[in-house]
PDB file of N, CA and C in Angstrom:
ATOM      1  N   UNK A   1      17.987   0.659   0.124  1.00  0.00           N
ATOM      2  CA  UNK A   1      16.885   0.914   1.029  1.00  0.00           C
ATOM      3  C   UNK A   1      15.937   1.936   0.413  1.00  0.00           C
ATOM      4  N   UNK A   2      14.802   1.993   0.627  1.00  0.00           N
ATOM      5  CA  UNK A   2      13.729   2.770   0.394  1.00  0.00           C
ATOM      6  C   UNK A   2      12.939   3.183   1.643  1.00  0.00           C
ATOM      7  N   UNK A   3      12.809   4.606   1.559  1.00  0.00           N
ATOM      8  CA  UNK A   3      12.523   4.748   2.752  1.00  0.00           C
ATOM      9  C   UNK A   3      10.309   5.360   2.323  1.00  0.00           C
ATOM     10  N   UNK A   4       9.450   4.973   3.092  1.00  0.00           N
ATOM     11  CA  UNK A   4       8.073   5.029   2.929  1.00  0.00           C
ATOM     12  C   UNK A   4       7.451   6.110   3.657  1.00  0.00           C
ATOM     13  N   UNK A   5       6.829   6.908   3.793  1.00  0.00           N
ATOM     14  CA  UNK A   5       5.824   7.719   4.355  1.00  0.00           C
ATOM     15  C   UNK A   5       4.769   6.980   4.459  1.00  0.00           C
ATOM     16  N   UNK A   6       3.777   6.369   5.537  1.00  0.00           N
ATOM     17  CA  UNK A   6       2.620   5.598   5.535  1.00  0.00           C
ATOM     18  C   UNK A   6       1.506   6.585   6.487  1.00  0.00           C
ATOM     19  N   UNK A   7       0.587   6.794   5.932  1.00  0.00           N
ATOM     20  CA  UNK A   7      -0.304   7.846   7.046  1.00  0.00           C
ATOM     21  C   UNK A   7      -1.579   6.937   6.999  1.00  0.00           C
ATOM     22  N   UNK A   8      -2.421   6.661   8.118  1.00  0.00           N
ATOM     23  CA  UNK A   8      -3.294   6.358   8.166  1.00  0.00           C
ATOM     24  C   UNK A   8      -4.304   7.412   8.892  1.00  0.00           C
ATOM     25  N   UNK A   9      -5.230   7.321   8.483  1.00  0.00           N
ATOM     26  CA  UNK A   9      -7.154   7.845   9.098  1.00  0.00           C
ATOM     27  C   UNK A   9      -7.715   7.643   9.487  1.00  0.00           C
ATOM     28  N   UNK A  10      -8.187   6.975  10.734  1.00  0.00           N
ATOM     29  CA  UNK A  10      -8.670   6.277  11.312  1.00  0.00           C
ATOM     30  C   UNK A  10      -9.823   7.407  12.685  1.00  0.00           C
ATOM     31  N   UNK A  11     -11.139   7.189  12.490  1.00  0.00           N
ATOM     32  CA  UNK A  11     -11.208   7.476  13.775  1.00  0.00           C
ATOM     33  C   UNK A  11     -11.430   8.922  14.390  1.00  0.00           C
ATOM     34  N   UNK A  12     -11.126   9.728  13.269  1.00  0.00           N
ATOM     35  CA  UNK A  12     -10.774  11.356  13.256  1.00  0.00           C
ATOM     36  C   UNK A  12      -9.395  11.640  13.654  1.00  0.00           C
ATOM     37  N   UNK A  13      -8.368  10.808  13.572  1.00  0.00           N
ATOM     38  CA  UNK A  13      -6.978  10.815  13.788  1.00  0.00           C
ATOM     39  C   UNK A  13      -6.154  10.555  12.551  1.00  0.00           C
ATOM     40  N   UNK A  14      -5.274  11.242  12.532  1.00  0.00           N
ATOM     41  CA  UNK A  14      -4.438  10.917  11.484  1.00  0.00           C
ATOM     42  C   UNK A  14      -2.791  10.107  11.879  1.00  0.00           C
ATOM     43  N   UNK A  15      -2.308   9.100  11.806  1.00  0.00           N
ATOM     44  CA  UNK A  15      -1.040   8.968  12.173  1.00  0.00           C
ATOM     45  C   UNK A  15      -0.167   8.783  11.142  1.00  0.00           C
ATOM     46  N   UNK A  16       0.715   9.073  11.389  1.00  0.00           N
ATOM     47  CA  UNK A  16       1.492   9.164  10.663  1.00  0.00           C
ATOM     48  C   UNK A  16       3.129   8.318  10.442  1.00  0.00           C
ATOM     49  N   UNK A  17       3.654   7.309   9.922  1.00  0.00           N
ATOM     50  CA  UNK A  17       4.709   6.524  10.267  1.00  0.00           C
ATOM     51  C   UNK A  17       5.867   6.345   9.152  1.00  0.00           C
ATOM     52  N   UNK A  18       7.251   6.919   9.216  1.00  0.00           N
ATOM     53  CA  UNK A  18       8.088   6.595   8.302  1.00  0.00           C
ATOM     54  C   UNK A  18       8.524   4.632   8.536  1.00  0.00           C
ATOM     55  N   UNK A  19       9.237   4.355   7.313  1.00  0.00           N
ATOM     56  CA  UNK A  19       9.955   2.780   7.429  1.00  0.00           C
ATOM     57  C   UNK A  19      10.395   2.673   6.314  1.00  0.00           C
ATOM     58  N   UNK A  20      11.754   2.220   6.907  1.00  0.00           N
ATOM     59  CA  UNK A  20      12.897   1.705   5.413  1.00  0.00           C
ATOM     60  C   UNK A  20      12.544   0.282   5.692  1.00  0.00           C
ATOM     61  N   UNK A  21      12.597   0.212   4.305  1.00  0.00           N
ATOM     62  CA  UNK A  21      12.900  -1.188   3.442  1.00  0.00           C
ATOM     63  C   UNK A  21      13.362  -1.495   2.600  1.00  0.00           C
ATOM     64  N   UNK A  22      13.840  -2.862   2.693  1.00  0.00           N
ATOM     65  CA  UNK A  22      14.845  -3.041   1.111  1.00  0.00           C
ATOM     66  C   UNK A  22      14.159  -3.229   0.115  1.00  0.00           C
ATOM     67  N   UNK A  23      14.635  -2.684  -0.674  1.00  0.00           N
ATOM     68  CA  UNK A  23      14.303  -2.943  -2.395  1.00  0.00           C
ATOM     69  C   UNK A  23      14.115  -3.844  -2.830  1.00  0.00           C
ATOM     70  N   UNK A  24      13.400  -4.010  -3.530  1.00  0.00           N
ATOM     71  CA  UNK A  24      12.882  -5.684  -3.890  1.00  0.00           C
ATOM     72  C   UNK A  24      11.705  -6.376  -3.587  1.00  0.00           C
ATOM     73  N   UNK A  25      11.607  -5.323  -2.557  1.00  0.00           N
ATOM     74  CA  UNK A  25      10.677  -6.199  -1.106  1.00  0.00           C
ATOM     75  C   UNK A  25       9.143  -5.549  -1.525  1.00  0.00           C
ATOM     76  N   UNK A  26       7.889  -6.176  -1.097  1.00  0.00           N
ATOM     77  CA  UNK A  26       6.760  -5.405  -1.890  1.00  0.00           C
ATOM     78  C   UNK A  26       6.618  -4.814  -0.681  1.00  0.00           C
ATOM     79  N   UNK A  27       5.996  -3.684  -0.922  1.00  0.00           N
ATOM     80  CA  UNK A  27       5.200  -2.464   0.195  1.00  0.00           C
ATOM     81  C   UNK A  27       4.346  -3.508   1.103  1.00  0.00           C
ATOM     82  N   UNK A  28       3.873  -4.345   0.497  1.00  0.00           N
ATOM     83  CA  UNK A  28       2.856  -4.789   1.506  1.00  0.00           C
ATOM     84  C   UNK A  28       4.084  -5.657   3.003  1.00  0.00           C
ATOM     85  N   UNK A  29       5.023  -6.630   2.715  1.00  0.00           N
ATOM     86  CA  UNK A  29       5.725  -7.060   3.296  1.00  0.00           C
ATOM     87  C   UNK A  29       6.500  -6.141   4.156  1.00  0.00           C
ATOM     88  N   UNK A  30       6.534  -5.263   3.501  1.00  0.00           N
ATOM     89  CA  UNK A  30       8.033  -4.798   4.030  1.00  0.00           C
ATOM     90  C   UNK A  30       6.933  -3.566   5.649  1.00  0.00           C
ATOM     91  N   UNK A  31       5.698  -3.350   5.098  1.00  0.00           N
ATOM     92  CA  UNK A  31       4.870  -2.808   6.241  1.00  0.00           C
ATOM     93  C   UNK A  31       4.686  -3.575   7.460  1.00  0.00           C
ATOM     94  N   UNK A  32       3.998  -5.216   6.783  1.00  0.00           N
ATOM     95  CA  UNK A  32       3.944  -6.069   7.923  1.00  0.00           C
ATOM     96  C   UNK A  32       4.976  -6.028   8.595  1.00  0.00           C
ATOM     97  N   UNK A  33       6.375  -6.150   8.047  1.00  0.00           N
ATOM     98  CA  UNK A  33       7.517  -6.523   8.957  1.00  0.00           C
ATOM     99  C   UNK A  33       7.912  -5.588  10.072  1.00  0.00           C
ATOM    100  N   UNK A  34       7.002  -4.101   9.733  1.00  0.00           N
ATOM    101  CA  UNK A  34       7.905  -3.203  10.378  1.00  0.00           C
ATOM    102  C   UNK A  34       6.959  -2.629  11.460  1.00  0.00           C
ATOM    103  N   UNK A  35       5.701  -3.752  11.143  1.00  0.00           N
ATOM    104  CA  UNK A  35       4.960  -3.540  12.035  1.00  0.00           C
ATOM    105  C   UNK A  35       3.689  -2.349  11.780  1.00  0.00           C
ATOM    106  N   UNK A  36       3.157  -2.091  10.874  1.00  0.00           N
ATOM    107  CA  UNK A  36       2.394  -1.191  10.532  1.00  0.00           C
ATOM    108  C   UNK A  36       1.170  -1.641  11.189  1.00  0.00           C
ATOM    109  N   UNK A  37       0.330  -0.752  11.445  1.00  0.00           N
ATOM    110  CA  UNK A  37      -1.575  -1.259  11.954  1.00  0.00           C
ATOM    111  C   UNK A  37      -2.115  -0.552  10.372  1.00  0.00           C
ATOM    112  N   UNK A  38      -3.023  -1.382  10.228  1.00  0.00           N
ATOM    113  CA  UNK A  38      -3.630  -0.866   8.756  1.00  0.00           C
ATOM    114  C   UNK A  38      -3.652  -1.600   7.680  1.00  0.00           C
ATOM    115  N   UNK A  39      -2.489  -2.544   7.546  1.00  0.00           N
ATOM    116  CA  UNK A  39      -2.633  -4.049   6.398  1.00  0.00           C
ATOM    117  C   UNK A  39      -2.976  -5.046   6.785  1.00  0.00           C
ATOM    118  N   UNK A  40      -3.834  -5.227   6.850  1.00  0.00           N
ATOM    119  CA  UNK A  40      -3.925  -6.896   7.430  1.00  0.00           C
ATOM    120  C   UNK A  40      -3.295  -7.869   6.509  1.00  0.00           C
ATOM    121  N   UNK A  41      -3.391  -7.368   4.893  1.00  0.00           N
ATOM    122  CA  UNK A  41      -2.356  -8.261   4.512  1.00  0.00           C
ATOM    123  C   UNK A  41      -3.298 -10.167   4.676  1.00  0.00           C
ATOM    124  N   UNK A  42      -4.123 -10.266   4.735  1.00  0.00           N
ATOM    125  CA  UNK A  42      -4.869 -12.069   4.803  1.00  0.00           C
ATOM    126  C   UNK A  42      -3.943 -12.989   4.278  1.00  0.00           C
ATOM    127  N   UNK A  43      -4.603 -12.462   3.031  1.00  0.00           N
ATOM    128  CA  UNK A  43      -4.088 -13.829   1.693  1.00  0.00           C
ATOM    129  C   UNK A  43      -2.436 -13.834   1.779  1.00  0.00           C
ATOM    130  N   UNK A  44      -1.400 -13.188   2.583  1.00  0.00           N
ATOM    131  CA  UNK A  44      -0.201 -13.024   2.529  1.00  0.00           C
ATOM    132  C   UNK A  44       0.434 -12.672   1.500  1.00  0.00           C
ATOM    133  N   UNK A  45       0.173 -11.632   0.559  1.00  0.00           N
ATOM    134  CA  UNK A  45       0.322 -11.216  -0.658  1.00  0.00           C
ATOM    135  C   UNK A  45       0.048 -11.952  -1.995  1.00  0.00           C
ATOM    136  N   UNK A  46      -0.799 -12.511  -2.234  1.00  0.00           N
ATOM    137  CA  UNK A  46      -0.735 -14.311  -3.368  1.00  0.00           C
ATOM    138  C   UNK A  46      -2.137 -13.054  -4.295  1.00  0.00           C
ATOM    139  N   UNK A  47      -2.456 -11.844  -3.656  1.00  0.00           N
ATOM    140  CA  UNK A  47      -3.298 -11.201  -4.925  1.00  0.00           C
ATOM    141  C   UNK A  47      -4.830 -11.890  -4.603  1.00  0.00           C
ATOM    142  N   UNK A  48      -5.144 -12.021  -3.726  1.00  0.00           N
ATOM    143  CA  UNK A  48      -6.229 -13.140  -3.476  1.00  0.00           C
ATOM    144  C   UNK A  48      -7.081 -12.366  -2.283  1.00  0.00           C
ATOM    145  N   UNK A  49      -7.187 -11.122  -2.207  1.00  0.00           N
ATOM    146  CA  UNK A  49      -8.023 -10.430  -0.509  1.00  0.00           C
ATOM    147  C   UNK A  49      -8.177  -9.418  -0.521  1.00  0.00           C
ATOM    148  N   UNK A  50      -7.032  -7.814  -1.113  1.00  0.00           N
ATOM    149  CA  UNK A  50      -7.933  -6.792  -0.719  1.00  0.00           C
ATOM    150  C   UNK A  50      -7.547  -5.891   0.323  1.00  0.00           C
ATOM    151  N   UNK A  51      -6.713  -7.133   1.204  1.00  0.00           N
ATOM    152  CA  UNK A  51      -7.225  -5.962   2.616  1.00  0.00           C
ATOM    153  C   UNK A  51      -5.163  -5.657   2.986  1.00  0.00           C
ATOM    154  N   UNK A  52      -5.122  -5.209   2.003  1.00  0.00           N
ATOM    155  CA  UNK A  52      -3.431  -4.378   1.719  1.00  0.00           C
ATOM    156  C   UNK A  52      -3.807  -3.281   0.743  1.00  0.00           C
ATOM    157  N   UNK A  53      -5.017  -2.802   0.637  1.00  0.00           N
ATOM    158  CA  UNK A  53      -5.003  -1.747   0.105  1.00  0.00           C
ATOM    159  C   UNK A  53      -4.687   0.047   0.381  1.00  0.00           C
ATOM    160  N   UNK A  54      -3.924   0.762  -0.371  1.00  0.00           N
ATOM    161  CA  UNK A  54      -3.560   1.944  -0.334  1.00  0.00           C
ATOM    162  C   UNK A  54      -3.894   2.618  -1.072  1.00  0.00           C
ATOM    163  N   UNK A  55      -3.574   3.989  -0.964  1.00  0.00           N
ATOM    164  CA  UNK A  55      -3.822   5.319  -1.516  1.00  0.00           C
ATOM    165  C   UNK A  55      -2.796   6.168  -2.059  1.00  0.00           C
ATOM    166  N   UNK A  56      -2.162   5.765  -3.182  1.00  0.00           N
ATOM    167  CA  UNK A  56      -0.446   5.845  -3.096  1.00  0.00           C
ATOM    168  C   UNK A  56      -0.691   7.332  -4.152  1.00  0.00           C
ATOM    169  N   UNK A  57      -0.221   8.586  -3.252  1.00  0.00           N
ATOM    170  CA  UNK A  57       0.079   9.799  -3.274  1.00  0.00           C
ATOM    171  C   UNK A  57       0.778  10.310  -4.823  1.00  0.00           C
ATOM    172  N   UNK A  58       0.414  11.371  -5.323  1.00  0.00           N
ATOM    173  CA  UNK A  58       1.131  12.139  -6.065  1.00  0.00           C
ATOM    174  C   UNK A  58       2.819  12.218  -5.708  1.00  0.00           C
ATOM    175  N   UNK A  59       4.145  12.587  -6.306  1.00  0.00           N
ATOM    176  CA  UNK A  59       4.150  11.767  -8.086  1.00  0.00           C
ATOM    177  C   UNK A  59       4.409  10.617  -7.736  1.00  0.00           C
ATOM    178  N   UNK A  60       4.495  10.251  -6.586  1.00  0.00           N
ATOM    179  CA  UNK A  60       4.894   8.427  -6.642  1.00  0.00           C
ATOM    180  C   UNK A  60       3.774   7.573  -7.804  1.00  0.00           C
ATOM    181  N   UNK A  61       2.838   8.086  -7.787  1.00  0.00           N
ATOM    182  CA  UNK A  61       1.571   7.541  -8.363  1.00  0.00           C
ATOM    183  C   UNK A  61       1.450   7.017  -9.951  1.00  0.00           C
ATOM    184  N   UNK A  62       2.187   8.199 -10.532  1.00  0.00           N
ATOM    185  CA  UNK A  62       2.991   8.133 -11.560  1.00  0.00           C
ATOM    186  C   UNK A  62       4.175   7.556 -12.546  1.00  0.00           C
ATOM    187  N   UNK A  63       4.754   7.127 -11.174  1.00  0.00           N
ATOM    188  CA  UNK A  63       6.063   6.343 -11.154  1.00  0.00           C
ATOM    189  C   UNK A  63       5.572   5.181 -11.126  1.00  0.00           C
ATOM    190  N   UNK A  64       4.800   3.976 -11.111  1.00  0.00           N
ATOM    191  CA  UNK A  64       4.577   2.881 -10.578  1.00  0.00           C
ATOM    192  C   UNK A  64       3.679   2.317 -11.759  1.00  0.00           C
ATOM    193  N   UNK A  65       4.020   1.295 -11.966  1.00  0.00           N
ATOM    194  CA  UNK A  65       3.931   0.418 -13.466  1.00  0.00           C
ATOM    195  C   UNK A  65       2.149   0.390 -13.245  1.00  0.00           C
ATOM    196  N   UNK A  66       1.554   0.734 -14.726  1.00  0.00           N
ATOM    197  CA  UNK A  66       0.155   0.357 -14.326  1.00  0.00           C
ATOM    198  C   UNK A  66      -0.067  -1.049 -13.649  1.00  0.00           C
ATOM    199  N   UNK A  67      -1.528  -1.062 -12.479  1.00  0.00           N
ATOM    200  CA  UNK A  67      -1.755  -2.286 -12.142  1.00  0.00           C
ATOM    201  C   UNK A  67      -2.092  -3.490 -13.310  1.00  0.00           C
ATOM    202  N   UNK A  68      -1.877  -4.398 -13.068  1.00  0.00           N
ATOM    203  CA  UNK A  68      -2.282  -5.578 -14.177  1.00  0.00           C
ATOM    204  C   UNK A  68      -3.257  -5.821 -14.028  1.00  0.00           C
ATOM    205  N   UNK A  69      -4.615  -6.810 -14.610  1.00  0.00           N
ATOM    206  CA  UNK A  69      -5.545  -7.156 -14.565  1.00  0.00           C
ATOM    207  C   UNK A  69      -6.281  -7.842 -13.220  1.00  0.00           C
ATOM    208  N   UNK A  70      -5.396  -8.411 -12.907  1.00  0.00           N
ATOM    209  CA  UNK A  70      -5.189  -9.476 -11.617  1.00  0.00           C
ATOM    210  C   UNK A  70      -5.919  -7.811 -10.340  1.00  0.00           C
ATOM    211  N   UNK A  71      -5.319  -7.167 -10.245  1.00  0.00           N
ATOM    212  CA  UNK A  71      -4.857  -6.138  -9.371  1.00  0.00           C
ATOM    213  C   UNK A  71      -6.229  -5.181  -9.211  1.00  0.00           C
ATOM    214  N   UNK A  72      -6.635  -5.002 -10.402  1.00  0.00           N
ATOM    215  CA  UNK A  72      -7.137  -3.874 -11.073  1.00  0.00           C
ATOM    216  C   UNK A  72      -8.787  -4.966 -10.545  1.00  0.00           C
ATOM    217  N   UNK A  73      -8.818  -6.072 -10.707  1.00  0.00           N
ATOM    218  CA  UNK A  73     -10.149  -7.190 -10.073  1.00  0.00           C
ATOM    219  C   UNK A  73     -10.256  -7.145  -8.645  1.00  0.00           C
ATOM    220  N   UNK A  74      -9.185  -7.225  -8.222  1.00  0.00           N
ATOM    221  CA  UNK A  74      -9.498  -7.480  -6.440  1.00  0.00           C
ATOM    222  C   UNK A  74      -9.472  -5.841  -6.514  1.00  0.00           C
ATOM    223  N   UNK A  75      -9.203  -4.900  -7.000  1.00  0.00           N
ATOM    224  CA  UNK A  75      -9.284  -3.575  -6.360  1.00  0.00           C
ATOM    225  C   UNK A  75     -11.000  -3.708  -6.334  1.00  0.00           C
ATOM    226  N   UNK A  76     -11.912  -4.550  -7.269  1.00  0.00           N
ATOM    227  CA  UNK A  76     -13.043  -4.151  -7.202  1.00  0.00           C
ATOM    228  C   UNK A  76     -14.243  -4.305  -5.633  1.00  0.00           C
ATOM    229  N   UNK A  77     -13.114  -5.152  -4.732  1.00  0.00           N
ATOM    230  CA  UNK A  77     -13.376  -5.770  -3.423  1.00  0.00           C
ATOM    231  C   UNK A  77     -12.934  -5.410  -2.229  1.00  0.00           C
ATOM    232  N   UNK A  78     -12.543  -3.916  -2.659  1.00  0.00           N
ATOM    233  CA  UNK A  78     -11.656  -3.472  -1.047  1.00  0.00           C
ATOM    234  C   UNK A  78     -12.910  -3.007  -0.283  1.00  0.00           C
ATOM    235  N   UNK A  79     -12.747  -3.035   1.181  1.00  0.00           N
ATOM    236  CA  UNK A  79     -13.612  -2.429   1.811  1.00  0.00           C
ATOM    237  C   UNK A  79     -13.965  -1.177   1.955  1.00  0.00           C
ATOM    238  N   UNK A  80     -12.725  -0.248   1.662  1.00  0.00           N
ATOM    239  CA  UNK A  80     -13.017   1.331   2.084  1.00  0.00           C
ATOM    240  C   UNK A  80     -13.164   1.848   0.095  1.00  0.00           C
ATOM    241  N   UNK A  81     -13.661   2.790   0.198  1.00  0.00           N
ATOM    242  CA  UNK A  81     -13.673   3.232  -1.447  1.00  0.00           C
ATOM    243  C   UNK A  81     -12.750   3.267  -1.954  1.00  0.00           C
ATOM    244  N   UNK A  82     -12.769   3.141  -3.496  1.00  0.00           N
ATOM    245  CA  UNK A  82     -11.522   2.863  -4.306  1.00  0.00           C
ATOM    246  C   UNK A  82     -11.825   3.825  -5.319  1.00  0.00           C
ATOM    247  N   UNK A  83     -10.540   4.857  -5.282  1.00  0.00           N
ATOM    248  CA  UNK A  83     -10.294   5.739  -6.253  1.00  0.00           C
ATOM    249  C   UNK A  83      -9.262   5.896  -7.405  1.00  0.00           C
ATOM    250  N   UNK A  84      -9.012   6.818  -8.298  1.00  0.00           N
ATOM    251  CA  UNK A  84      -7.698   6.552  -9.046  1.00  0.00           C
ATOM    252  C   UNK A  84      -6.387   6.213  -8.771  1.00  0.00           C
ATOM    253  N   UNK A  85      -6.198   6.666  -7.015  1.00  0.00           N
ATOM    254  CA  UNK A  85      -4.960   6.487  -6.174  1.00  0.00           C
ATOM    255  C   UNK A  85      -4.945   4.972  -5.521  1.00  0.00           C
ATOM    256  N   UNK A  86      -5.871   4.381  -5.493  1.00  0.00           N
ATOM    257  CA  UNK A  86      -6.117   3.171  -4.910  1.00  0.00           C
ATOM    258  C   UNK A  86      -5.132   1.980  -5.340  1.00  0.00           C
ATOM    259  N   UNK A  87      -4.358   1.354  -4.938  1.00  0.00           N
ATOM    260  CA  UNK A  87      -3.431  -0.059  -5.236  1.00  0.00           C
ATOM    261  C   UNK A  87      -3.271  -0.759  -4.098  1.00  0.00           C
ATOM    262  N   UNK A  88      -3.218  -2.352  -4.400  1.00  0.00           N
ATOM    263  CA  UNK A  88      -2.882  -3.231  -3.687  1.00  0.00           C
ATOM    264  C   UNK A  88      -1.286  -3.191  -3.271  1.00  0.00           C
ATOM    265  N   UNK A  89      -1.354  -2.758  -2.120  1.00  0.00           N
ATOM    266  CA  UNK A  89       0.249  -2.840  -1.722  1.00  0.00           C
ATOM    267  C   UNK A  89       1.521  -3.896  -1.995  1.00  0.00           C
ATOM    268  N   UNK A  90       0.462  -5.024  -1.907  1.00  0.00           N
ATOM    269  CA  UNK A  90       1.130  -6.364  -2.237  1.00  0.00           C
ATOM    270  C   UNK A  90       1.702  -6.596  -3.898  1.00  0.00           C
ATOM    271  N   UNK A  91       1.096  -5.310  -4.313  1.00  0.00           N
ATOM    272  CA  UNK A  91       1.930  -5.543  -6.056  1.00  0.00           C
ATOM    273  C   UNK A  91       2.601  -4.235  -5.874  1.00  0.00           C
ATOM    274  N   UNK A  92       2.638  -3.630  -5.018  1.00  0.00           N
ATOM    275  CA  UNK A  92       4.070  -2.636  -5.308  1.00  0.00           C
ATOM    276  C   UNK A  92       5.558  -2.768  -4.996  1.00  0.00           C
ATOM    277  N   UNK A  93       6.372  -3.243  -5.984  1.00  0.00           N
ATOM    278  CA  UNK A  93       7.954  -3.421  -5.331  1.00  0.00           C
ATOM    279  C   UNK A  93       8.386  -2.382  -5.551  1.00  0.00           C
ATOM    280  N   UNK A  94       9.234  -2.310  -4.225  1.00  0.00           N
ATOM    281  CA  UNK A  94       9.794  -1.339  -4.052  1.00  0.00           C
ATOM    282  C   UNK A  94      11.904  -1.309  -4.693  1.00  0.00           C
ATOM    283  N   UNK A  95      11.654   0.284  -5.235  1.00  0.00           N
ATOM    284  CA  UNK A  95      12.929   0.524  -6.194  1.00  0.00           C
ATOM    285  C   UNK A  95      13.393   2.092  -5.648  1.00  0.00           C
ATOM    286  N   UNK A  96      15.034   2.289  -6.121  1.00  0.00           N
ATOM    287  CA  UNK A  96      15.410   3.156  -5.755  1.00  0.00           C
ATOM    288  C   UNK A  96      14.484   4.213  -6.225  1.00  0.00           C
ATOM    289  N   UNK A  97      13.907   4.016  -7.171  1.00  0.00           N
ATOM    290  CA  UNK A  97      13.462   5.364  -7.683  1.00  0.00           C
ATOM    291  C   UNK A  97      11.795   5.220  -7.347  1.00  0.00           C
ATOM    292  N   UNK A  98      11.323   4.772  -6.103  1.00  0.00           N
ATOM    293  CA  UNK A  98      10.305   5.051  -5.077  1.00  0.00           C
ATOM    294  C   UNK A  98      11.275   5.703  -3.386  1.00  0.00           C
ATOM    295  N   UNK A  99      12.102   6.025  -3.186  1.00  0.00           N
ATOM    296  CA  UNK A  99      12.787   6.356  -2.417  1.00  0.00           C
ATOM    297  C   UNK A  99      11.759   7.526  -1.961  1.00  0.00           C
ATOM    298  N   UNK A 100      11.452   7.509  -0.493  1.00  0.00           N
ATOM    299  CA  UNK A 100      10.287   8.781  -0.589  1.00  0.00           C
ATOM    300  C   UNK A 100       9.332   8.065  -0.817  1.00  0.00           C
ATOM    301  N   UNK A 101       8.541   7.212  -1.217  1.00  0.00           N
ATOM    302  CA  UNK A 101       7.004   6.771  -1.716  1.00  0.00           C
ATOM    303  C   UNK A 101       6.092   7.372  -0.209  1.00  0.00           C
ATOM    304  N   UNK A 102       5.070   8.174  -0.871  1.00  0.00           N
ATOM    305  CA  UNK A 102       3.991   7.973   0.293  1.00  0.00           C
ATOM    306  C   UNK A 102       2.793   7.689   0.123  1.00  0.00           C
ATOM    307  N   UNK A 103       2.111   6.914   0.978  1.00  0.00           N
ATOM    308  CA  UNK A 103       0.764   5.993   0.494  1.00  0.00           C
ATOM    309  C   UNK A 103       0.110   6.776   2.014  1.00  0.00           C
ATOM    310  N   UNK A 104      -1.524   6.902   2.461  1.00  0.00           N
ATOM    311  CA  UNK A 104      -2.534   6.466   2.847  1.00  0.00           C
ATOM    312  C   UNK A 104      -3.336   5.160   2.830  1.00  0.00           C
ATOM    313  N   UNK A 105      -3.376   5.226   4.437  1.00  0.00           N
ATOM    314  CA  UNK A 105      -3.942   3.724   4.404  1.00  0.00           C
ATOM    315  C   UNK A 105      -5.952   3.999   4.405  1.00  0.00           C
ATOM    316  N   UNK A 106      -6.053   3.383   3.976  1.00  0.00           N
ATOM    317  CA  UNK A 106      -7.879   3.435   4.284  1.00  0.00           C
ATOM    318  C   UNK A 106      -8.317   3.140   5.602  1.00  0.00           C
ATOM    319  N   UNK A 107      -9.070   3.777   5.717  1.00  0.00           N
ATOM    320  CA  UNK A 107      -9.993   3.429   7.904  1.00  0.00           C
ATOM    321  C   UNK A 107      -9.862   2.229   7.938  1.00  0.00           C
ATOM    322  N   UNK A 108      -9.832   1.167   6.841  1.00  0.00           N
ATOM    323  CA  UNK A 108     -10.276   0.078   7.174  1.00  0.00           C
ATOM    324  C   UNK A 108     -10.137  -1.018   6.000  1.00  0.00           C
ATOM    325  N   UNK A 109      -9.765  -2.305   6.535  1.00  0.00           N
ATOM    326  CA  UNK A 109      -9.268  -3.309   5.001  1.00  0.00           C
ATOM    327  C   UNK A 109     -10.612  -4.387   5.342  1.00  0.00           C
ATOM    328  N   UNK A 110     -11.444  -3.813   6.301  1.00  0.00           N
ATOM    329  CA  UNK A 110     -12.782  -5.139   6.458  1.00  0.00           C
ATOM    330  C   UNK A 110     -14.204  -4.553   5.861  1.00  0.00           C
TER     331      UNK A 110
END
């Protein structure tokens, strides 16, 4: 299991939500399942939309295989700004050694 820190911004509010998931499983899935507000997740992870984008926090940030080309293109299409912390959730699998990962969600995936 891996357990996530997910904070979203929305609004002048900040919320804030832990969720385990199994390993293996990509961040973006394992949010939908657990019920997160903040991924819409479209294209159902296929790398094709954008709107599963995060803000994935210091040192997790570090830890996590550079994005591939594929990744690094649709980042050019998210709706909220995209910075050095910016990744598509849908390419992050999750491993023991993200245990702890914490991401920010953007105001908005439209």
């Amino acid at each position: 299991m891996t357990r996530i820190r997910i904070t979203l911004h929305s609004h002048g509010r900040v919320d804030g939500r832990t969720i385990d998931a199994d390993t293996g499983a990509s961040l973006m899935r394992a949010a939908v399942a657990a019920g997160v507000d903040g991924i819409a997740a479209d294209c159902g992870g296929t790398l094709s939309c954008a709107t599963c984008h995060v803000h994935v926090r210091e040192p997790w940030r570090s830890r996590l295989p550079a994005p591939a080309d594929d990744e690094l293109s649709m980042l050019e299409f998210t709706a909220s700004a995209r910075d050095p912390s910016s990744r598509l959730s849908c390419q992050i699998v999750l491993a023991d050694t993200l245990d702890g990962l914490e991401v920010d969600l953007p105001p908005t995936q439209y």
